[in-house]
C-alpha atoms as a PDB file:
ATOM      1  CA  UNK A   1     165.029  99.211  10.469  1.00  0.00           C
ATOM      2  CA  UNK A   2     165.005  99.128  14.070  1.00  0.00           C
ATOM      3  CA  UNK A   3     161.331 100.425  14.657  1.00  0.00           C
ATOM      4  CA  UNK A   4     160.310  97.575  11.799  1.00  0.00           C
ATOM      5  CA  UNK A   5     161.756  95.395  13.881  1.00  0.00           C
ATOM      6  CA  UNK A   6     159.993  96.624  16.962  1.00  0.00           C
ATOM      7  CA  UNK A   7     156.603  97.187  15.301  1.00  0.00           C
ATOM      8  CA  UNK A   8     156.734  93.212  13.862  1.00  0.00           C
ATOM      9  CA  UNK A   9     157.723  91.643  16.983  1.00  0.00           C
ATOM     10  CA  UNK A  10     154.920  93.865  18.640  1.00  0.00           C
ATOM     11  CA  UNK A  11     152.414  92.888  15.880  1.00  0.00           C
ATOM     12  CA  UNK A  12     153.342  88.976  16.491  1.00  0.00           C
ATOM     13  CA  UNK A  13     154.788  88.719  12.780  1.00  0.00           C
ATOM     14  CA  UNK A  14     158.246  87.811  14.135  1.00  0.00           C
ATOM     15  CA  UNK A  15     158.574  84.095  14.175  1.00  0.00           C
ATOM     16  CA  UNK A  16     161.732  82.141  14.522  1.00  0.00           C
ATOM     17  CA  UNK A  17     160.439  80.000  11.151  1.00  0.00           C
ATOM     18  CA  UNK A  18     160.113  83.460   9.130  1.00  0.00           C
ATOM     19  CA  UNK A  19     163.673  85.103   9.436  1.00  0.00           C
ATOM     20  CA  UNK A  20     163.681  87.033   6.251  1.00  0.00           C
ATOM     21  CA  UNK A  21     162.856  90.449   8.473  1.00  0.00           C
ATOM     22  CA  UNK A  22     166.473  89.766  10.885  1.00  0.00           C
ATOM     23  CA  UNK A  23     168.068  88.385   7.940  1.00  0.00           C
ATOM     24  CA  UNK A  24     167.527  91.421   5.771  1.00  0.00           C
ATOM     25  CA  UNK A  25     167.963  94.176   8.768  1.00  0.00           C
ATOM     26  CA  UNK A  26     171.644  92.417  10.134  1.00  0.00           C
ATOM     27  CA  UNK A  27     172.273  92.748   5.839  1.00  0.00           C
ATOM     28  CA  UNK A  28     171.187  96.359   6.082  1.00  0.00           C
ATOM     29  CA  UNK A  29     173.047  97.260   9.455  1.00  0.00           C
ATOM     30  CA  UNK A  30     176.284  95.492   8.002  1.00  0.00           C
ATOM     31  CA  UNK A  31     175.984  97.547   4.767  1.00  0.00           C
ATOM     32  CA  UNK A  32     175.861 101.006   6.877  1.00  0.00           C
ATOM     33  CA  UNK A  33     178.579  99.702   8.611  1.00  0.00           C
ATOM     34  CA  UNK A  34     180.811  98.817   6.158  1.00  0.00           C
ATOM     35  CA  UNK A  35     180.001 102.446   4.217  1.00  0.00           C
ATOM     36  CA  UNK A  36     180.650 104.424   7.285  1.00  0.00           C
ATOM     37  CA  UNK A  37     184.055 102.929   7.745  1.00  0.00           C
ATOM     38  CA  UNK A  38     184.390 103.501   4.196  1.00  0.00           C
ATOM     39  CA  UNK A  39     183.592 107.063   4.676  1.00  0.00           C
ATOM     40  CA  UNK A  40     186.006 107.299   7.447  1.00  0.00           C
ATOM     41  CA  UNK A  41     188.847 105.709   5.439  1.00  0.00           C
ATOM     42  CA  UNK A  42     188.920 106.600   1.902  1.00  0.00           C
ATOM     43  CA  UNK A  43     189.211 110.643   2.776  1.00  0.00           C
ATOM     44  CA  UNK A  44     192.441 109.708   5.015  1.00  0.00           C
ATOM     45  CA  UNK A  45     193.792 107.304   2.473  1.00  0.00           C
ATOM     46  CA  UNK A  46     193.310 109.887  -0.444  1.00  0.00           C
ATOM     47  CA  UNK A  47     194.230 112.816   1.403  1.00  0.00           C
END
């Protein structure tokens, strides 16, 4: 998500009035997040 990021802003596609790119790669980054913690807890909690 990082390099889409990149490439956009490079391209000139990354305007403050057209957010949905951020919006939806701060959504994906807090989703990874949230299921690495998971991954880190459930096994501890379980075990």
């Amino acid at each position: 998500m990082g390099g889409y990021v990149v490439a956009r802003s490079w391209g000139g596609k990354l305007l403050p009035k057209t957010r949905a790119t951020m919006d939806n790669s701060a959504l994906f980054w807090h989703y990874v997040t949230l299921q690495g913690l998971a991954i880190a807890v459930l096994p501890r909690l379980l075990a």
